[in-house]
PDB file of N, CA and C in Angstrom:
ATOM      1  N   UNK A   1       0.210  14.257  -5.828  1.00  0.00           N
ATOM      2  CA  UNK A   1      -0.456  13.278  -6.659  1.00  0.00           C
ATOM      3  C   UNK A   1      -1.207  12.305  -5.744  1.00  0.00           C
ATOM      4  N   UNK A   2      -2.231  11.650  -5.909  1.00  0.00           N
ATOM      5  CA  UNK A   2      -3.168  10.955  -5.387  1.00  0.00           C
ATOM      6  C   UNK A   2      -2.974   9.672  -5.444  1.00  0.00           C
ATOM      7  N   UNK A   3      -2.418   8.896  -3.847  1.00  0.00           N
ATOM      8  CA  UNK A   3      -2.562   7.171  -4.549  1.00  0.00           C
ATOM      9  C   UNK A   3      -3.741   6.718  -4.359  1.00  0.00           C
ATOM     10  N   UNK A   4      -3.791   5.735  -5.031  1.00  0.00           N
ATOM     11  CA  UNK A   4      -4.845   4.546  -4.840  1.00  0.00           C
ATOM     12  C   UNK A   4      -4.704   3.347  -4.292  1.00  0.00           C
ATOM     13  N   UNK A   5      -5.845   2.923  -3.684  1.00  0.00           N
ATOM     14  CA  UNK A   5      -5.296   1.805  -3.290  1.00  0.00           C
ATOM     15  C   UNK A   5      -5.830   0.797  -4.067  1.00  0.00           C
ATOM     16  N   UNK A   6      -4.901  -0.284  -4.936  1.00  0.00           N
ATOM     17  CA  UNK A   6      -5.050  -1.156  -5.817  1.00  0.00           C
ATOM     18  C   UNK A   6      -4.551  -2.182  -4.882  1.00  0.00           C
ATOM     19  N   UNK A   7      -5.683  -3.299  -5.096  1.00  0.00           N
ATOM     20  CA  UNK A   7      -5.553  -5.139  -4.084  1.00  0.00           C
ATOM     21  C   UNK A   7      -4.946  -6.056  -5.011  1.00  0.00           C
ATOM     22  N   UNK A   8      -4.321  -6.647  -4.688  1.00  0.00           N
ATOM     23  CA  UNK A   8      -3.251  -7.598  -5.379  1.00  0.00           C
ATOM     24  C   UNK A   8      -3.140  -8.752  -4.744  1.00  0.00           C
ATOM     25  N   UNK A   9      -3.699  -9.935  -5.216  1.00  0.00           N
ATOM     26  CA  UNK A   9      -3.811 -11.192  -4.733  1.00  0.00           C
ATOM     27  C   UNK A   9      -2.126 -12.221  -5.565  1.00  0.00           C
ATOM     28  N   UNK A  10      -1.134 -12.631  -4.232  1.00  0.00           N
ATOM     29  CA  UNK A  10      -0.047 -13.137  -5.186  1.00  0.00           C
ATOM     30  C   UNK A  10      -0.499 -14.702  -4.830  1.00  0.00           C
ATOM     31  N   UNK A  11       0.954 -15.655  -5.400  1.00  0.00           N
ATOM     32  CA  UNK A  11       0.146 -16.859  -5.160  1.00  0.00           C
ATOM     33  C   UNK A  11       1.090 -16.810  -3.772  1.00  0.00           C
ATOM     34  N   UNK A  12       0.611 -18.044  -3.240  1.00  0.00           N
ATOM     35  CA  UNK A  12       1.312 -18.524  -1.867  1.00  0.00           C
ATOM     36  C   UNK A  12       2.980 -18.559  -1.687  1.00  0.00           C
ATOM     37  N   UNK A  13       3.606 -18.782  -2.910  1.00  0.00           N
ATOM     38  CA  UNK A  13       5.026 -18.680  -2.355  1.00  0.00           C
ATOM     39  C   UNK A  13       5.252 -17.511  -2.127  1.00  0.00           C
ATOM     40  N   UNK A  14       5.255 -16.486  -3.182  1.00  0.00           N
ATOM     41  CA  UNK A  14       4.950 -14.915  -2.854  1.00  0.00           C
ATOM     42  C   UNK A  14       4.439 -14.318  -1.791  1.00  0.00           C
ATOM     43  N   UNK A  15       3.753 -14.898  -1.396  1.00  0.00           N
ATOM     44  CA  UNK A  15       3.036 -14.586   0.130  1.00  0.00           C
ATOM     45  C   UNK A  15       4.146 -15.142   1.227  1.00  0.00           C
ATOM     46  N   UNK A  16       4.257 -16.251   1.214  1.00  0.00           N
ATOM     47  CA  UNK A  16       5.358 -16.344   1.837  1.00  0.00           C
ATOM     48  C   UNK A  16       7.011 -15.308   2.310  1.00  0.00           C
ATOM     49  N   UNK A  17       7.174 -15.080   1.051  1.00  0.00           N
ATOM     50  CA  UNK A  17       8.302 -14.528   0.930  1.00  0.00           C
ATOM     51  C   UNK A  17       8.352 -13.040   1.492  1.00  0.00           C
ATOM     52  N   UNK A  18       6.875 -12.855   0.994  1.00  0.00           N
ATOM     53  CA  UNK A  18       6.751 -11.399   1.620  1.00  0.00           C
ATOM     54  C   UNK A  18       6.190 -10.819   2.884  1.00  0.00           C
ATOM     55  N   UNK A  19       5.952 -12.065   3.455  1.00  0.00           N
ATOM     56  CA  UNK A  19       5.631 -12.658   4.543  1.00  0.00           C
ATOM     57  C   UNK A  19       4.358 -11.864   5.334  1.00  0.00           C
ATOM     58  N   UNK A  20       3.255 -12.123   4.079  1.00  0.00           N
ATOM     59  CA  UNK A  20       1.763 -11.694   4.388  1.00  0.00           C
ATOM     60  C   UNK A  20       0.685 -12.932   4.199  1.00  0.00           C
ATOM     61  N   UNK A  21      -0.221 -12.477   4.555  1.00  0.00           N
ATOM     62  CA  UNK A  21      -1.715 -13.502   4.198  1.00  0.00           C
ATOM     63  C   UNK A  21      -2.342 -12.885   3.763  1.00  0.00           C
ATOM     64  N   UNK A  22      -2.839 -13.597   2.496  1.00  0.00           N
ATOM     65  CA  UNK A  22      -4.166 -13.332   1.794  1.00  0.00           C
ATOM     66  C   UNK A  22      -3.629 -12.240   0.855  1.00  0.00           C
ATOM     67  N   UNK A  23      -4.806 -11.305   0.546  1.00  0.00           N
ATOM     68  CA  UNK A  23      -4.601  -9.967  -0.482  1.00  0.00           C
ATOM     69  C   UNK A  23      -3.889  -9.298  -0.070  1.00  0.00           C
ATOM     70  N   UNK A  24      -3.120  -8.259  -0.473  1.00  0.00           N
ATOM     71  CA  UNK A  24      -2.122  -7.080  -0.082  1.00  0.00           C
ATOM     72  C   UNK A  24      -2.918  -5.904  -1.153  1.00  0.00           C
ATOM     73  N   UNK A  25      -2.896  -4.925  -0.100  1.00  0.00           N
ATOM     74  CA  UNK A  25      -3.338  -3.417  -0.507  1.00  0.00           C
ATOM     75  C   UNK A  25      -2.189  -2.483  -1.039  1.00  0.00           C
ATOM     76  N   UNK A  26      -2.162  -2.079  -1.793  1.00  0.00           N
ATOM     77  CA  UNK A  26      -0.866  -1.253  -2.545  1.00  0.00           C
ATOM     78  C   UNK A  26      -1.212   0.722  -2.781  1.00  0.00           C
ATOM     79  N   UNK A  27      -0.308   1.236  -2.091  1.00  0.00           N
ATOM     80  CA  UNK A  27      -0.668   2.724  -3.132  1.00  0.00           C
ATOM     81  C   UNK A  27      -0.141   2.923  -3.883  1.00  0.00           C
ATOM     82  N   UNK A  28      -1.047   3.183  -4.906  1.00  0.00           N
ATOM     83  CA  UNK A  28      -0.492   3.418  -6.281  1.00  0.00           C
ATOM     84  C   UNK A  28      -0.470   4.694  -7.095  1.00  0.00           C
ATOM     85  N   UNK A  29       0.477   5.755  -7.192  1.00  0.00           N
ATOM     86  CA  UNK A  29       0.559   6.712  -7.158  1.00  0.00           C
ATOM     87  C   UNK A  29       0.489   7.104  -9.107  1.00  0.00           C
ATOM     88  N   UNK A  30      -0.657   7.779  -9.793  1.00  0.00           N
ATOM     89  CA  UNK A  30      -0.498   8.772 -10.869  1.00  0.00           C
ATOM     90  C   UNK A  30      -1.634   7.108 -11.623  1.00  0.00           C
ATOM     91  N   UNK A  31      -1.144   7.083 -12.746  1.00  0.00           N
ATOM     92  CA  UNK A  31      -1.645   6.143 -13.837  1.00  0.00           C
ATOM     93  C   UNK A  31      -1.924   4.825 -13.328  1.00  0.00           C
ATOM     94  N   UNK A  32      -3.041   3.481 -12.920  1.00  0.00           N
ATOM     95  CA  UNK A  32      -2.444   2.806 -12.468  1.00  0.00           C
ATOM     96  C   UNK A  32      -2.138   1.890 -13.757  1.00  0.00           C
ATOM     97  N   UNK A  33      -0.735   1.115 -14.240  1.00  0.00           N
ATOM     98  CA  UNK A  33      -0.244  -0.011 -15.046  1.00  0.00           C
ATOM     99  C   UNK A  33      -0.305  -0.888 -14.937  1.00  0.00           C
ATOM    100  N   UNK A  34       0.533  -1.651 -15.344  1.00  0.00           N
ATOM    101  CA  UNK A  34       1.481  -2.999 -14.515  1.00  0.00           C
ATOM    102  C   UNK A  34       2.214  -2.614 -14.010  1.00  0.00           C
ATOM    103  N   UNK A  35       3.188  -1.856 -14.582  1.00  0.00           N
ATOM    104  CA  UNK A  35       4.437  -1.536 -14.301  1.00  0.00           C
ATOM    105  C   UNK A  35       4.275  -0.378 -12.774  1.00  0.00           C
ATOM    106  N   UNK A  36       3.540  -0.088 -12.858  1.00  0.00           N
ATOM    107  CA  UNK A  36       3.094   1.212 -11.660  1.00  0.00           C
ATOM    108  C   UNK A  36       2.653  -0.001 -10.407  1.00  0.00           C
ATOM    109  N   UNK A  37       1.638  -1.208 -10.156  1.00  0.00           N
ATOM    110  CA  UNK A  37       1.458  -2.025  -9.552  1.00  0.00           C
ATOM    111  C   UNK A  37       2.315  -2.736  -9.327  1.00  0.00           C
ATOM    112  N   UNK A  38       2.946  -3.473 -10.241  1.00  0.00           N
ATOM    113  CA  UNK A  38       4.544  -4.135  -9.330  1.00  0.00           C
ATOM    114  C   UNK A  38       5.587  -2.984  -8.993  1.00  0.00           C
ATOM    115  N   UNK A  39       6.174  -1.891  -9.364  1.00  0.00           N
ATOM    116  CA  UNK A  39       6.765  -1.092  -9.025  1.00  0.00           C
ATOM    117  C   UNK A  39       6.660  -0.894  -7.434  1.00  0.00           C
ATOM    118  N   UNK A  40       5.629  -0.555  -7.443  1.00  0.00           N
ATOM    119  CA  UNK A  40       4.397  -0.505  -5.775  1.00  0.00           C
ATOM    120  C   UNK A  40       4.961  -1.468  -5.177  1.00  0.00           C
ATOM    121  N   UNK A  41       4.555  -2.964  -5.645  1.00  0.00           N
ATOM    122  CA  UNK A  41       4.620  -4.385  -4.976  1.00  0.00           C
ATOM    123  C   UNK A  41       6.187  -4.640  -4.651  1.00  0.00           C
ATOM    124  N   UNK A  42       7.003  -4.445  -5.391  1.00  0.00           N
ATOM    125  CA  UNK A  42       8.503  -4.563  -5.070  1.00  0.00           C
ATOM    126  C   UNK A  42       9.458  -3.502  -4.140  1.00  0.00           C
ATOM    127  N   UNK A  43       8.718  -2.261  -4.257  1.00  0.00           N
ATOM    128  CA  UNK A  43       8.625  -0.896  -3.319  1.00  0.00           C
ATOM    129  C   UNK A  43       8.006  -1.128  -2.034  1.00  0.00           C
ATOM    130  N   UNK A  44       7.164  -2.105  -1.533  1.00  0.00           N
ATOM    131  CA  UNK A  44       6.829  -2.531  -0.400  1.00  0.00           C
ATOM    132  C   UNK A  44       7.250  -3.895   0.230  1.00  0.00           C
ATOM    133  N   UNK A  45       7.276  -4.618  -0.738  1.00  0.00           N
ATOM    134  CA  UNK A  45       7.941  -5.726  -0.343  1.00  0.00           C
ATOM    135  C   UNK A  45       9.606  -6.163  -1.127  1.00  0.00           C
ATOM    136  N   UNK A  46      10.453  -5.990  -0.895  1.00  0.00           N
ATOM    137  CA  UNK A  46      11.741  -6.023  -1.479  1.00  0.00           C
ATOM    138  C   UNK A  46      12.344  -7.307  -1.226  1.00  0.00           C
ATOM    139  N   UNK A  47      11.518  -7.735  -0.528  1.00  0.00           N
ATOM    140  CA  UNK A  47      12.084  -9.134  -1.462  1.00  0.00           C
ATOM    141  C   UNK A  47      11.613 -10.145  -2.248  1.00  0.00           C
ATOM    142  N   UNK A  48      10.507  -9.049  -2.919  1.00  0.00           N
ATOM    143  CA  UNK A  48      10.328 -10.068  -4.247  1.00  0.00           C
ATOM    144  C   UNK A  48      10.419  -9.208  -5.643  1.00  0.00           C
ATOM    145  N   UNK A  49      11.631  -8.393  -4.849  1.00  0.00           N
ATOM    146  CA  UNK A  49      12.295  -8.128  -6.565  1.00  0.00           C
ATOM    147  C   UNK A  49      12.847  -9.105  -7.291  1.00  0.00           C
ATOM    148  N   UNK A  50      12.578  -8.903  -8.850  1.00  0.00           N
ATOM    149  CA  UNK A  50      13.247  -9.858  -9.663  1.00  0.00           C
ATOM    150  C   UNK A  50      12.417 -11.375  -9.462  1.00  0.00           C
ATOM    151  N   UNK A  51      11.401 -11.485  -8.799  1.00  0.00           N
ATOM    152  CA  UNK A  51      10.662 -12.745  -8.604  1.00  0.00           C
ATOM    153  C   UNK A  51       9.177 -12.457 -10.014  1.00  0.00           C
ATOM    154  N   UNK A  52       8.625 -11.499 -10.132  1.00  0.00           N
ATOM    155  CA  UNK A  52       7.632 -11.492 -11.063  1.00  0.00           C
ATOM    156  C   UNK A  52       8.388 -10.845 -12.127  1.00  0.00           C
ATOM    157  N   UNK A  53       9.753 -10.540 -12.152  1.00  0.00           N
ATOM    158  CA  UNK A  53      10.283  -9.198 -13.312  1.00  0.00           C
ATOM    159  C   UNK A  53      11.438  -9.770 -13.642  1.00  0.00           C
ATOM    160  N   UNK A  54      12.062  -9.452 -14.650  1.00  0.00           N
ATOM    161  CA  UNK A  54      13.652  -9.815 -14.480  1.00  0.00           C
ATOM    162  C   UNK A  54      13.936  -8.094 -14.243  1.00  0.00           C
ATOM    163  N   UNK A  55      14.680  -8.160 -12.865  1.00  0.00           N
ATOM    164  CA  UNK A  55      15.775  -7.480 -12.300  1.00  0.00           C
ATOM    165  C   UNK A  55      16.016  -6.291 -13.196  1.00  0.00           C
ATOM    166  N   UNK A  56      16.787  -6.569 -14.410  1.00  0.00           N
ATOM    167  CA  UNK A  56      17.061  -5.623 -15.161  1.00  0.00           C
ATOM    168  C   UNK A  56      16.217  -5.246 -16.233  1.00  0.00           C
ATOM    169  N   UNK A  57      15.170  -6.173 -16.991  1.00  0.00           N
ATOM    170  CA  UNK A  57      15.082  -5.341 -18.286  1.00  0.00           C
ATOM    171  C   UNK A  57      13.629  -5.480 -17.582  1.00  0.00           C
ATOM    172  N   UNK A  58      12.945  -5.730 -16.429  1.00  0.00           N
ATOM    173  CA  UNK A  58      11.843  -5.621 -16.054  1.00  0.00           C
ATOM    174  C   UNK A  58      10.759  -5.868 -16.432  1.00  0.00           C
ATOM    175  N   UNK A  59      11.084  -7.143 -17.557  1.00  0.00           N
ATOM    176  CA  UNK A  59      10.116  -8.225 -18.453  1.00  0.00           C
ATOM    177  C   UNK A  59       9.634  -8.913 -17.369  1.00  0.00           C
ATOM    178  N   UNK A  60       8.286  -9.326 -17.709  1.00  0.00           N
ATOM    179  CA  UNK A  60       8.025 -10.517 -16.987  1.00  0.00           C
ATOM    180  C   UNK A  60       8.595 -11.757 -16.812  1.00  0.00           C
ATOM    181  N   UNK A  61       8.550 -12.374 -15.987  1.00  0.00           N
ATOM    182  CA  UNK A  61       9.457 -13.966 -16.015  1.00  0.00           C
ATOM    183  C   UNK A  61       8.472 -14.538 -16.242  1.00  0.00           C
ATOM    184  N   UNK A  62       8.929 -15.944 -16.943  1.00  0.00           N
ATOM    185  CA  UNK A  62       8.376 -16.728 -18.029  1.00  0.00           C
ATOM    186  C   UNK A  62       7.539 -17.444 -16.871  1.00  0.00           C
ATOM    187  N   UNK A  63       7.091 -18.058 -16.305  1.00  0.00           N
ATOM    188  CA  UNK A  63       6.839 -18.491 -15.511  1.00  0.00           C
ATOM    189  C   UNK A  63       5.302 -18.074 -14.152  1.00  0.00           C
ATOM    190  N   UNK A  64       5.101 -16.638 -15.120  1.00  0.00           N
ATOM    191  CA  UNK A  64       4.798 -15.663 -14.121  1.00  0.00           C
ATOM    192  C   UNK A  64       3.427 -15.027 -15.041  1.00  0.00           C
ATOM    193  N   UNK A  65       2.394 -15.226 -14.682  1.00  0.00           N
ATOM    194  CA  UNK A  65       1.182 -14.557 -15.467  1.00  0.00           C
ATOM    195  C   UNK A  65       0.383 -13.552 -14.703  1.00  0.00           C
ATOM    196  N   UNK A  66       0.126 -12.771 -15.065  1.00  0.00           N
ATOM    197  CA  UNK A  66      -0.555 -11.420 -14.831  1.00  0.00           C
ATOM    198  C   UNK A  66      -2.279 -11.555 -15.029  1.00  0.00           C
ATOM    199  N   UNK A  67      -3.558 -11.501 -14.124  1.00  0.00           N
ATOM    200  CA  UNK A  67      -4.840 -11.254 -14.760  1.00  0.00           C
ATOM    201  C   UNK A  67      -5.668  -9.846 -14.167  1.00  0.00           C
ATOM    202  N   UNK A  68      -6.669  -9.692 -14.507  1.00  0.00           N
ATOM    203  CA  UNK A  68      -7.058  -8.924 -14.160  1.00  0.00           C
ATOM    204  C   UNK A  68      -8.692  -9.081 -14.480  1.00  0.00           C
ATOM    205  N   UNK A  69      -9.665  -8.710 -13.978  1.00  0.00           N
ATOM    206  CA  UNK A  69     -11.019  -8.788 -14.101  1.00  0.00           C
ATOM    207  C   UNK A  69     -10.874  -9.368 -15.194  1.00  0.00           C
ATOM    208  N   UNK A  70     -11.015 -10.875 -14.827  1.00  0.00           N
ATOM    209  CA  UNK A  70     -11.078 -12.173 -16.103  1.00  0.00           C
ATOM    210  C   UNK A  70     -10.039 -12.010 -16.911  1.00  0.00           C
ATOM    211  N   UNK A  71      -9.369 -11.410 -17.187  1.00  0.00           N
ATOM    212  CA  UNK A  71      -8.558 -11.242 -18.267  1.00  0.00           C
ATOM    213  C   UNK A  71      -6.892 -11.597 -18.031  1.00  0.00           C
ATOM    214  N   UNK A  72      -6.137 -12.039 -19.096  1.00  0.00           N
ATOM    215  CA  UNK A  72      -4.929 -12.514 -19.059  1.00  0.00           C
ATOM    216  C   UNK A  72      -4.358 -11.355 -19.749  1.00  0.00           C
ATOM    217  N   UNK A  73      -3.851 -10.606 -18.839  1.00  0.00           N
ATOM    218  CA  UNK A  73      -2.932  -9.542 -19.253  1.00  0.00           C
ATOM    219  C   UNK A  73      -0.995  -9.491 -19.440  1.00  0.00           C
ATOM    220  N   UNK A  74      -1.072 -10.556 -19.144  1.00  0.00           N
ATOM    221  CA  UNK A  74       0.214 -11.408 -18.957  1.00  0.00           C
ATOM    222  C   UNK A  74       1.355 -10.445 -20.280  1.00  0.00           C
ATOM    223  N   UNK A  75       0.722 -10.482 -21.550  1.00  0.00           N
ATOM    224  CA  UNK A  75       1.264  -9.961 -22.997  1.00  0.00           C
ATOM    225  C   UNK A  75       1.394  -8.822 -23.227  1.00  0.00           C
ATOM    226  N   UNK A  76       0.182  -8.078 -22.148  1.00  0.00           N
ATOM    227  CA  UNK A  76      -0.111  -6.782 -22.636  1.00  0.00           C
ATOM    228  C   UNK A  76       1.252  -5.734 -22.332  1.00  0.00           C
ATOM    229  N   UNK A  77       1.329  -4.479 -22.635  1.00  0.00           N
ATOM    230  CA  UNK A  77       2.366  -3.391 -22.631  1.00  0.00           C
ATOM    231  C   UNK A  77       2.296  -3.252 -21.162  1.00  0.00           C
ATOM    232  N   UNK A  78       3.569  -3.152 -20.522  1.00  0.00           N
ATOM    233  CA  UNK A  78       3.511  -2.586 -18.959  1.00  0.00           C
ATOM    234  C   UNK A  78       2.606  -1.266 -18.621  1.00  0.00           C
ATOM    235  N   UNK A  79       2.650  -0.167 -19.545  1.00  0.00           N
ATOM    236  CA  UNK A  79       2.253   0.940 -19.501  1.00  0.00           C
ATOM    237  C   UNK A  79       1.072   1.138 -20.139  1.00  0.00           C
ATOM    238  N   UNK A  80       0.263  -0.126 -20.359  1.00  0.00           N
ATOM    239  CA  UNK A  80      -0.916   0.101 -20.617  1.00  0.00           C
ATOM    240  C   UNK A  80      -1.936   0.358 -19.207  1.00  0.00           C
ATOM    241  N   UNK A  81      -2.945   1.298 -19.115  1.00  0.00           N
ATOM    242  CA  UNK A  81      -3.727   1.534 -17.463  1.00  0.00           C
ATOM    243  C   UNK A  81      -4.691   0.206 -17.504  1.00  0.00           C
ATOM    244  N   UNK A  82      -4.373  -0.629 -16.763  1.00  0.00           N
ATOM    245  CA  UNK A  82      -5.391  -1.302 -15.817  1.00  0.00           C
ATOM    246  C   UNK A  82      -7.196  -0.954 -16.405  1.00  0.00           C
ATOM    247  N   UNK A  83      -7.739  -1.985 -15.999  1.00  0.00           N
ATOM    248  CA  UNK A  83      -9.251  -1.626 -15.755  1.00  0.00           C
ATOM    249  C   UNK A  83      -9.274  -0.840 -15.097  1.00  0.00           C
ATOM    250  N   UNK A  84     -10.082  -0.255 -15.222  1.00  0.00           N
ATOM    251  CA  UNK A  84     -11.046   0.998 -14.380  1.00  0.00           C
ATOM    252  C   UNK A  84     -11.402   0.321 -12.943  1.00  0.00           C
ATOM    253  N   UNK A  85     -12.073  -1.173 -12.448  1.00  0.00           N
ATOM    254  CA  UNK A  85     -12.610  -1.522 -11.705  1.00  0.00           C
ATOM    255  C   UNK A  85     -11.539  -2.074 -10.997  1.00  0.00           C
ATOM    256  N   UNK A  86      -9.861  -1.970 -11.432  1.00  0.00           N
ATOM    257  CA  UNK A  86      -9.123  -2.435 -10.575  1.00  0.00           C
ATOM    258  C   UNK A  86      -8.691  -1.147 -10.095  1.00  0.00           C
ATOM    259  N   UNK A  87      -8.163   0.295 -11.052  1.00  0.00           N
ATOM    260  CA  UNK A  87      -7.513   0.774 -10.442  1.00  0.00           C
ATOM    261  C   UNK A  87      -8.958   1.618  -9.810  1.00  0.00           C
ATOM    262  N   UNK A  88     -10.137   1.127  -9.185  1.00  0.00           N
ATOM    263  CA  UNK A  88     -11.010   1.831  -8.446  1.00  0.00           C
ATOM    264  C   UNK A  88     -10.685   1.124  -7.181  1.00  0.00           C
ATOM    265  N   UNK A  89     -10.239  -0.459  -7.430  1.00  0.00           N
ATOM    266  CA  UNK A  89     -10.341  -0.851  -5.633  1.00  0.00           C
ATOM    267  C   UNK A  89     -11.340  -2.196  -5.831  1.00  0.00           C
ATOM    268  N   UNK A  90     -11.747  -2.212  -6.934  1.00  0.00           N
ATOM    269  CA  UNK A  90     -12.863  -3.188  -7.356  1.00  0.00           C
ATOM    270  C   UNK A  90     -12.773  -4.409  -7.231  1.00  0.00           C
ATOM    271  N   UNK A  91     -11.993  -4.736  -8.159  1.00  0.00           N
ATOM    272  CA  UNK A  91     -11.230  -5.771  -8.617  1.00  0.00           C
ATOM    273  C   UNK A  91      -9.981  -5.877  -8.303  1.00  0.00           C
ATOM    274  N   UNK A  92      -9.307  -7.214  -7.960  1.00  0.00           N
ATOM    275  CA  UNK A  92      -7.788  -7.344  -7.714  1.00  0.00           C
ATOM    276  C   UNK A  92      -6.940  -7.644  -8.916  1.00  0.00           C
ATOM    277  N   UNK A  93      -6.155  -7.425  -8.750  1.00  0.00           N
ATOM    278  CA  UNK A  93      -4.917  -7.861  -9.812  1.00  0.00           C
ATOM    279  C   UNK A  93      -4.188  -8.796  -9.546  1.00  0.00           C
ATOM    280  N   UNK A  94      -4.291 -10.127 -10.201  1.00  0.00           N
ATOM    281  CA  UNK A  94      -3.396 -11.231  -9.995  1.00  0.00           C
ATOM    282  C   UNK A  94      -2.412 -11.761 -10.415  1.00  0.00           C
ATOM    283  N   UNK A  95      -1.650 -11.938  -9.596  1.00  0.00           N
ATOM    284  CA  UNK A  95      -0.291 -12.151  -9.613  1.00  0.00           C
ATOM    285  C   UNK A  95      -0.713 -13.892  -9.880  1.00  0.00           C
ATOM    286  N   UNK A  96       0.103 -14.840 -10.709  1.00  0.00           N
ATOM    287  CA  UNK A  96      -0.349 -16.149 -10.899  1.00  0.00           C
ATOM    288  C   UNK A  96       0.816 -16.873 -11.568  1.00  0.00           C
ATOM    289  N   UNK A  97       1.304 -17.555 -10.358  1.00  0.00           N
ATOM    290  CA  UNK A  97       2.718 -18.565 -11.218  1.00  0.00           C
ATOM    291  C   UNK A  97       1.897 -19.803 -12.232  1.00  0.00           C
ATOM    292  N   UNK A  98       2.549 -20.018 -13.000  1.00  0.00           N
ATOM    293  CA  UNK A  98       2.381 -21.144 -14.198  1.00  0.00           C
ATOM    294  C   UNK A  98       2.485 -22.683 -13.594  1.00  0.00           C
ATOM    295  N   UNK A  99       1.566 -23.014 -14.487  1.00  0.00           N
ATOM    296  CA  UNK A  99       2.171 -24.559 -14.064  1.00  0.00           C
ATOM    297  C   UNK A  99       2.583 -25.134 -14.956  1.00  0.00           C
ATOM    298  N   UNK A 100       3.544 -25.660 -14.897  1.00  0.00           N
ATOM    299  CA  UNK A 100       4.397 -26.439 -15.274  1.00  0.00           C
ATOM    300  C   UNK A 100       4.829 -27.997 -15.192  1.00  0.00           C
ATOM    301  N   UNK A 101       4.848 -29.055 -16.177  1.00  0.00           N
ATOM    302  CA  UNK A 101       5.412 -30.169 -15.772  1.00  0.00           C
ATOM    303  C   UNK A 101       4.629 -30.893 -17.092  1.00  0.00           C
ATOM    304  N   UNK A 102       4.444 -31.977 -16.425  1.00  0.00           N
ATOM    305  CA  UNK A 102       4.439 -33.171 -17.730  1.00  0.00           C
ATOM    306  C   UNK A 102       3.506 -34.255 -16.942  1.00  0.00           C
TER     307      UNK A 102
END
Protein backbone atom coordinates (compact mmCIF):
# COMPACT_ATOMS: atom_id res chain seq x y z
CA UNK A 1 0.00 0.00 0.00
CA UNK A 2 1.26 3.49 -0.78
CA UNK A 3 1.95 6.21 1.96
CA UNK A 4 1.62 9.67 1.64
CA UNK A 5 3.08 12.18 2.94
CA UNK A 6 0.45 14.39 4.77
CA UNK A 7 2.05 17.94 6.77
CA UNK A 8 0.61 18.56 10.02
CA UNK A 9 1.15 21.81 11.70
CA UNK A 10 0.53 21.17 15.86
CA UNK A 11 0.42 24.07 18.20
CA UNK A 12 3.63 24.78 20.25
CA UNK A 13 3.04 22.72 23.33
CA UNK A 14 2.67 19.71 21.04
CA UNK A 15 5.72 20.61 19.42
CA UNK A 16 7.30 20.69 22.40
CA UNK A 17 6.39 17.48 23.69
CA UNK A 18 7.22 15.87 20.63
CA UNK A 19 10.13 17.59 20.58
CA UNK A 20 10.10 19.07 16.87
CA UNK A 21 9.94 22.57 15.11
CA UNK A 22 7.60 23.84 12.93
CA UNK A 23 5.46 21.34 10.51
CA UNK A 24 5.90 17.55 10.84
CA UNK A 25 5.63 15.29 7.70
CA UNK A 26 3.61 12.06 8.35
CA UNK A 27 3.16 8.72 6.15
CA UNK A 28 0.03 8.01 5.76
CA UNK A 29 -0.75 4.71 4.65
CA UNK A 30 -4.36 3.61 2.43
CA UNK A 31 -7.39 6.38 2.92
CA UNK A 32 -6.12 9.57 4.29
CA UNK A 33 -8.85 10.52 7.61
CA UNK A 34 -8.47 11.94 10.78
CA UNK A 35 -8.28 9.02 12.33
CA UNK A 36 -5.51 7.62 9.74
CA UNK A 37 -3.48 11.23 10.39
CA UNK A 38 -3.41 11.13 14.14
CA UNK A 39 -3.05 7.37 14.17
CA UNK A 40 0.28 8.33 12.04
CA UNK A 41 0.93 11.35 14.52
CA UNK A 42 0.74 9.21 17.77
CA UNK A 43 2.61 6.20 15.79
CA UNK A 44 5.52 8.61 15.41
CA UNK A 45 5.43 10.55 18.19
CA UNK A 46 4.19 8.55 21.39
CA UNK A 47 4.09 10.86 23.49
CA UNK A 48 1.32 12.61 22.50
CA UNK A 49 -0.98 9.85 22.86
CA UNK A 50 -4.16 10.65 24.52
CA UNK A 51 -3.14 14.52 24.16
CA UNK A 52 -5.47 15.25 20.88
CA UNK A 53 -7.70 11.81 21.59
CA UNK A 54 -8.98 10.31 24.63
CA UNK A 55 -6.77 7.21 25.07
CA UNK A 56 -9.60 4.91 24.90
CA UNK A 57 -12.66 5.80 23.01
CA UNK A 58 -10.36 7.96 20.64
CA UNK A 59 -12.80 11.05 20.67
CA UNK A 60 -11.37 14.15 20.38
CA UNK A 61 -10.55 16.12 23.60
CA UNK A 62 -12.64 18.96 24.26
CA UNK A 63 -10.14 21.32 24.15
CA UNK A 64 -8.60 20.25 20.90
CA UNK A 65 -9.82 21.46 17.27
CA UNK A 66 -9.03 19.94 14.05
CA UNK A 67 -8.85 22.32 10.49
CA UNK A 68 -8.11 21.75 7.35
CA UNK A 69 -7.95 23.96 4.07
CA UNK A 70 -10.07 26.71 5.92
CA UNK A 71 -12.26 24.45 7.33
CA UNK A 72 -13.18 23.34 10.98
CA UNK A 73 -13.32 19.76 10.85
CA UNK A 74 -13.17 19.43 14.50
CA UNK A 75 -17.18 17.58 14.34
CA UNK A 76 -16.68 15.82 11.38
CA UNK A 77 -16.61 11.62 11.40
CA UNK A 78 -12.95 10.35 12.00
CA UNK A 79 -13.33 8.22 8.90
CA UNK A 80 -14.40 10.75 6.78
CA UNK A 81 -11.12 11.28 3.79
CA UNK A 82 -9.54 14.57 4.17
CA UNK A 83 -9.39 17.10 1.24
CA UNK A 84 -7.88 16.05 -1.70
CA UNK A 85 -5.26 19.04 -1.38
CA UNK A 86 -4.25 17.75 2.03
CA UNK A 87 -4.04 14.21 1.46
CA UNK A 88 -1.92 15.44 -1.91
CA UNK A 89 0.77 17.25 0.32
CA UNK A 90 -0.97 20.60 -0.43
CA UNK A 91 -2.36 21.72 2.36
CA UNK A 92 -1.60 20.98 6.10
CA UNK A 93 -3.78 19.69 8.64
CA UNK A 94 -4.12 21.52 11.84
CA UNK A 95 -3.85 20.45 14.91
CA UNK A 96 -5.27 23.71 17.15
CA UNK A 97 -5.75 23.86 21.03
CA UNK A 98 -8.81 26.10 22.15
CA UNK A 99 -8.79 28.99 23.99
CA UNK A 100 -10.12 29.19 26.84
CA UNK A 101 -10.78 31.61 29.83
CA UNK A 102 -12.82 34.59 30.72
Amino acid sequence: MDERPIRVILPLHLRRLAGVDGEVTLAVAGEVTQRSVLDALESTYPTLVGLTRDRATKRRRALVRFYACGEDLSNEEPDAPLPSAVADGVEPYLVVGSMAGG
